[in-house]
PDB file of N, CA and C in Angstrom:
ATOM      1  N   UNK A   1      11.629   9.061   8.924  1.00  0.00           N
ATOM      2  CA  UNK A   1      10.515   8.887   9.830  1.00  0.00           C
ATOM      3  C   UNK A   1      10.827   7.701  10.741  1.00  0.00           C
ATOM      4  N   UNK A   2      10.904   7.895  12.135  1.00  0.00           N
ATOM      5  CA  UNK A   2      10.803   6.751  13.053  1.00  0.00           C
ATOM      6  C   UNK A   2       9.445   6.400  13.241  1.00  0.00           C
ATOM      7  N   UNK A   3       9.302   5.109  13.499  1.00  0.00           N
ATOM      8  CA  UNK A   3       7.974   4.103  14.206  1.00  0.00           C
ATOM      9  C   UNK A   3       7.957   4.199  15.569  1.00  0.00           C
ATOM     10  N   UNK A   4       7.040   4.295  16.059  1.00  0.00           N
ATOM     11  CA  UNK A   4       7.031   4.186  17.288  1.00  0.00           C
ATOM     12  C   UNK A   4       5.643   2.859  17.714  1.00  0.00           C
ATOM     13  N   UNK A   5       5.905   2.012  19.022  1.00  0.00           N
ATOM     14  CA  UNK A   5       4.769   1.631  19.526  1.00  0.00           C
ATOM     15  C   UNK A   5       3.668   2.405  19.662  1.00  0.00           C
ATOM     16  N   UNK A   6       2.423   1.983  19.430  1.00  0.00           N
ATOM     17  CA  UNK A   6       1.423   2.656  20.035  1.00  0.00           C
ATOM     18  C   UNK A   6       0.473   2.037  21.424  1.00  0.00           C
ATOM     19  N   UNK A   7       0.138   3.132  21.950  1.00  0.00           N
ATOM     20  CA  UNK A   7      -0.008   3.160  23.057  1.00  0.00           C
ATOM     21  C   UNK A   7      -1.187   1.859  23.222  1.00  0.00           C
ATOM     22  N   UNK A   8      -1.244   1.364  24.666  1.00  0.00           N
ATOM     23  CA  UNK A   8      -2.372  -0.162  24.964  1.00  0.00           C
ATOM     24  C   UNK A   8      -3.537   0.455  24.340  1.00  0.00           C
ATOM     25  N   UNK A   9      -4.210   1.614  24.689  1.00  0.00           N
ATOM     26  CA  UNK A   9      -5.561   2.195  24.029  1.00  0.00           C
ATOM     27  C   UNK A   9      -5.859   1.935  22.820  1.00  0.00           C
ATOM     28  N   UNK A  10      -4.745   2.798  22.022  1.00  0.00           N
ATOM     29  CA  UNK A  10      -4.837   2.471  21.107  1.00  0.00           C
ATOM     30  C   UNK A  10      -4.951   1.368  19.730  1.00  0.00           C
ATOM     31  N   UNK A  11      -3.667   0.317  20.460  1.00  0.00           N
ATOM     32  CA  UNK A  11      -3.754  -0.815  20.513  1.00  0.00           C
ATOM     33  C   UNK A  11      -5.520  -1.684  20.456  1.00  0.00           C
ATOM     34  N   UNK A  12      -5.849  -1.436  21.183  1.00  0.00           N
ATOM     35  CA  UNK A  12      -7.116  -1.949  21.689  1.00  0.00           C
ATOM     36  C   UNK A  12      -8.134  -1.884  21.140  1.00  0.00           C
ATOM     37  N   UNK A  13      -8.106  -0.351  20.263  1.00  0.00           N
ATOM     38  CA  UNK A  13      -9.572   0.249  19.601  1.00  0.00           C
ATOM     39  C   UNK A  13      -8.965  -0.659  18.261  1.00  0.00           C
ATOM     40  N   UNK A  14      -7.762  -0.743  17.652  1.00  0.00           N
ATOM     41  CA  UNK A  14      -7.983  -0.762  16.214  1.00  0.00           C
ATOM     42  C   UNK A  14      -8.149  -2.573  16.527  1.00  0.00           C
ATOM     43  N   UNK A  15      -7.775  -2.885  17.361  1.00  0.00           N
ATOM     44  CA  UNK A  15      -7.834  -5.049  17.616  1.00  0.00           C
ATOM     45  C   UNK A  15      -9.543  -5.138  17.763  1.00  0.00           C
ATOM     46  N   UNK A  16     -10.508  -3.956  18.471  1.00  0.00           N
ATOM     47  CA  UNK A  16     -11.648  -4.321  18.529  1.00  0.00           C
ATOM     48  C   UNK A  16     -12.373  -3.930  17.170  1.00  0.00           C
ATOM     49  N   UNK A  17     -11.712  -3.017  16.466  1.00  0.00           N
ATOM     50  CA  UNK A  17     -12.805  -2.698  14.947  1.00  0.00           C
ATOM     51  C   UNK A  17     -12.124  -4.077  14.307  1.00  0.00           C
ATOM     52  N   UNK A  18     -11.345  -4.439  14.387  1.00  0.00           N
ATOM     53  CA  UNK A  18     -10.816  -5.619  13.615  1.00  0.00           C
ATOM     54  C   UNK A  18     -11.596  -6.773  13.928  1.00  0.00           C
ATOM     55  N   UNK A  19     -11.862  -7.293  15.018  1.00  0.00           N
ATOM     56  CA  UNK A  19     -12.835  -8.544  15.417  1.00  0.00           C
ATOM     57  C   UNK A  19     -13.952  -8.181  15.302  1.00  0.00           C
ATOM     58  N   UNK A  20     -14.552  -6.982  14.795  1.00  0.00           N
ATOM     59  CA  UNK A  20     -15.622  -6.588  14.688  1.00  0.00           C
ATOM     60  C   UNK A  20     -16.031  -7.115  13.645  1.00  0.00           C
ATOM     61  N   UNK A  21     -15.330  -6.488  12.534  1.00  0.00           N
ATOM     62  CA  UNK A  21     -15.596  -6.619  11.179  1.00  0.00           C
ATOM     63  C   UNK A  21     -15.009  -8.175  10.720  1.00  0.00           C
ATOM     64  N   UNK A  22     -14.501  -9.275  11.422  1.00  0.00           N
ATOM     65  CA  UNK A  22     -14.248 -10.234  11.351  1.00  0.00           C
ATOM     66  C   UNK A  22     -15.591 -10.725  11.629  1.00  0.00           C
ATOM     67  N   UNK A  23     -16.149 -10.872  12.922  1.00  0.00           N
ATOM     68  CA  UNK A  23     -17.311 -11.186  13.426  1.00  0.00           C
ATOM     69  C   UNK A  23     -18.436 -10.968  11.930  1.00  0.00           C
ATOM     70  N   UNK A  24     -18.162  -9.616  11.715  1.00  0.00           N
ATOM     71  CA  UNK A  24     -19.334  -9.331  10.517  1.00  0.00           C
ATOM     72  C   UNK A  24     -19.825 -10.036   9.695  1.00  0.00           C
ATOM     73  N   UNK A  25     -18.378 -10.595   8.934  1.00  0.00           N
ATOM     74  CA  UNK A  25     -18.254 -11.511   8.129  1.00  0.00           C
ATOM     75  C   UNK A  25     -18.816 -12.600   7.851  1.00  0.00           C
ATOM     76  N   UNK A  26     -18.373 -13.156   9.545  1.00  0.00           N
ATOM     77  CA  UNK A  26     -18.848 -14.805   9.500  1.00  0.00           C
ATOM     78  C   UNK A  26     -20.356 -14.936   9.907  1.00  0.00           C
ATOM     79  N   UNK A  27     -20.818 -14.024  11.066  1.00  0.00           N
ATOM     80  CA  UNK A  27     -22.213 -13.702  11.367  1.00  0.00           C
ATOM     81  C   UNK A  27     -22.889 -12.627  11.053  1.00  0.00           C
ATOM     82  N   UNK A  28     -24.120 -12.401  10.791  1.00  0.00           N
ATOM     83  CA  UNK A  28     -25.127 -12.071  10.661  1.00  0.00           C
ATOM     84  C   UNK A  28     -25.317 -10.534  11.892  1.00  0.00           C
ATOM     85  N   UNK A  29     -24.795  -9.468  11.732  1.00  0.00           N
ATOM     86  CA  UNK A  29     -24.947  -8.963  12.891  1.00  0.00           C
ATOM     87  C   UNK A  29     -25.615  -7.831  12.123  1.00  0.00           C
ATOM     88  N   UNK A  30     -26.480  -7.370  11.715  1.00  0.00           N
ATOM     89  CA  UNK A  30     -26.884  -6.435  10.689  1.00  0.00           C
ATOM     90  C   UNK A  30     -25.901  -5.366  10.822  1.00  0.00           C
ATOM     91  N   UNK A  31     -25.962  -3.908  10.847  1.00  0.00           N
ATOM     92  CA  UNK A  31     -25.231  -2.975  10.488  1.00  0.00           C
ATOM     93  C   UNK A  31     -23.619  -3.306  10.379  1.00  0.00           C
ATOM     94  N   UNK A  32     -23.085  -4.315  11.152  1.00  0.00           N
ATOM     95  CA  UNK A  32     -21.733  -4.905  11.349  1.00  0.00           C
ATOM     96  C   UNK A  32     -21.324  -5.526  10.257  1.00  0.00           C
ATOM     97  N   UNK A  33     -22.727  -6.109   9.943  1.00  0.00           N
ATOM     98  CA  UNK A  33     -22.176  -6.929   8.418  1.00  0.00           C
ATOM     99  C   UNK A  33     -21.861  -6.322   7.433  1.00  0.00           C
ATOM    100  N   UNK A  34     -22.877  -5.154   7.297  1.00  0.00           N
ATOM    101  CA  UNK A  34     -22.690  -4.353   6.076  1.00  0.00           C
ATOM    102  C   UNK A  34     -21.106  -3.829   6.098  1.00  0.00           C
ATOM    103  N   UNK A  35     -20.727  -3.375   7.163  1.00  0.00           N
ATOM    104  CA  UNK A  35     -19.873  -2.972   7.168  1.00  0.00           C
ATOM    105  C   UNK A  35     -18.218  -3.267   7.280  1.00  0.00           C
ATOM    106  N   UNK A  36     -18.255  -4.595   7.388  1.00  0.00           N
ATOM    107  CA  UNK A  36     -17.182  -5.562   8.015  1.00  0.00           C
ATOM    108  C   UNK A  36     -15.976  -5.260   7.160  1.00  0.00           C
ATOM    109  N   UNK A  37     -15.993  -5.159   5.916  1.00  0.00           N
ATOM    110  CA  UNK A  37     -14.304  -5.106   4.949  1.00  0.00           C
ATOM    111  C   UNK A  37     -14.197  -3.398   5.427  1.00  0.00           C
ATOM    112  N   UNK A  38     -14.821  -2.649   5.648  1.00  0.00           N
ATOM    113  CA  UNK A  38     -14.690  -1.107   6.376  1.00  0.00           C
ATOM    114  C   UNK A  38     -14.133  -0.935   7.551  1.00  0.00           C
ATOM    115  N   UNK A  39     -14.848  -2.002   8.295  1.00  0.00           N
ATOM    116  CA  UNK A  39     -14.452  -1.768   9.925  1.00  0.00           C
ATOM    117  C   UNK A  39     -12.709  -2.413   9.670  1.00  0.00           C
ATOM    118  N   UNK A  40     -12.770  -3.781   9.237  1.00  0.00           N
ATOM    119  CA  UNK A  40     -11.130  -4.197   9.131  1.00  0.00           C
ATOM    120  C   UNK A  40     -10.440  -2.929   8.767  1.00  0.00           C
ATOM    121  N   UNK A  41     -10.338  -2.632   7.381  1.00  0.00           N
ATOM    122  CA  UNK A  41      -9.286  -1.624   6.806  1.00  0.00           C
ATOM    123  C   UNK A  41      -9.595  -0.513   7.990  1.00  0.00           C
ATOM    124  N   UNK A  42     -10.692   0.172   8.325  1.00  0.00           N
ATOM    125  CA  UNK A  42     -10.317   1.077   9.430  1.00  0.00           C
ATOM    126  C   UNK A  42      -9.574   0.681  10.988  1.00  0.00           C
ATOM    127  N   UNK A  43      -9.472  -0.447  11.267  1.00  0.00           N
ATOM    128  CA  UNK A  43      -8.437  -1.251  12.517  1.00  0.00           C
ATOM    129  C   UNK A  43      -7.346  -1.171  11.795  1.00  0.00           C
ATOM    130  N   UNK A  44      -6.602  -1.468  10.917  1.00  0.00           N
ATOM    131  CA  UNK A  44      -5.372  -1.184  10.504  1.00  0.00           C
ATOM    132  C   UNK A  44      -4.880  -0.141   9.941  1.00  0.00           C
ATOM    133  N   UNK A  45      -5.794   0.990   9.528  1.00  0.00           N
ATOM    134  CA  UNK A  45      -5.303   2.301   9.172  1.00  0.00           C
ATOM    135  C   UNK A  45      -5.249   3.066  10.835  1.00  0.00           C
ATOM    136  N   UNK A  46      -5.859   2.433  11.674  1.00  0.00           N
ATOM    137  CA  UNK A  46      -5.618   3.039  12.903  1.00  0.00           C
ATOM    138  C   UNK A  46      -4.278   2.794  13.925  1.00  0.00           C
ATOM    139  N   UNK A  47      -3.764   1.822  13.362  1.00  0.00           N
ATOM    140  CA  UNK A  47      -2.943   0.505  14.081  1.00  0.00           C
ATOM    141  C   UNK A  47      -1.447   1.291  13.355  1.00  0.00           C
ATOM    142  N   UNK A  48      -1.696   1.406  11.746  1.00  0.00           N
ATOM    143  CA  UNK A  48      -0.737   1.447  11.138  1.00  0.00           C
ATOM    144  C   UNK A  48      -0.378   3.551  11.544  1.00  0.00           C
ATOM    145  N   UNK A  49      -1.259   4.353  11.643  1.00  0.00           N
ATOM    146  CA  UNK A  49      -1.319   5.432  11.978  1.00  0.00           C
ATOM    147  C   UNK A  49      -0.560   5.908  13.208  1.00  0.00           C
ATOM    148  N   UNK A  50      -1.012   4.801  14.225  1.00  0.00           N
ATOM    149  CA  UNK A  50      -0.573   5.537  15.557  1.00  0.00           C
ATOM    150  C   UNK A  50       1.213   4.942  16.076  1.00  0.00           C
ATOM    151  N   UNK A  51       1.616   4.275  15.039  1.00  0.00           N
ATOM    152  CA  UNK A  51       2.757   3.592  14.882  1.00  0.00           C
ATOM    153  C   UNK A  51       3.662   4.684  14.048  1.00  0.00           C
ATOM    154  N   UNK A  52       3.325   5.372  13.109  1.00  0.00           N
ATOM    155  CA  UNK A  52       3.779   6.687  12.841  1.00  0.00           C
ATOM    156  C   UNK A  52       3.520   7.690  13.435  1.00  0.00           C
ATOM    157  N   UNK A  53       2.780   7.935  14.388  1.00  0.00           N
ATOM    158  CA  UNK A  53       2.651   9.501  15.011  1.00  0.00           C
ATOM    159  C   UNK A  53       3.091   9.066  16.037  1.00  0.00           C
ATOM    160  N   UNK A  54       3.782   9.819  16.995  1.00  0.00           N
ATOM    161  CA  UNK A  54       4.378   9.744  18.343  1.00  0.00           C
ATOM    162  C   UNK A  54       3.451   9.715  19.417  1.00  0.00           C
ATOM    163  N   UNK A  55       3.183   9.507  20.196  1.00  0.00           N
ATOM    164  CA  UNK A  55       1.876   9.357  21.596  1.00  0.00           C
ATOM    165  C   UNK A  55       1.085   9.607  21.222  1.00  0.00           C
ATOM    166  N   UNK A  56       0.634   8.493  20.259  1.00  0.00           N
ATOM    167  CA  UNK A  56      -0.844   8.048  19.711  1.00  0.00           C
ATOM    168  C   UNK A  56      -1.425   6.782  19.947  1.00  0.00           C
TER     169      UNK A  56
END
């Protein structure tokens, strides 16, 4: 299996669920909070995903 970069988009969505669920953490954002160790692991299963699939 080759790696490939993934594309700026993509890039972008899994860096924003990631500061999301960072944000969650430290503040008080209701539904964000609940969800914050979710939103992280879903930014890096997205990050780590589109780095194995080809023009993703």
């Amino acid at each position: 299996m080759s790696l490939s970069a993934p594309k700026q988009v993509t890039f972008i969505v899994a860096v924003v669920l990631a500061v999301l669920g960072l944000l969650g953490m430290i503040v008080q954002l209701g539904f964000v909070t609940t969800m914050a160790p979710w939103l992280i692991l879903l930014g890096f299963v997205v990050l780590a995903v589109s780095c194995m699939v080809p023009n993703l």
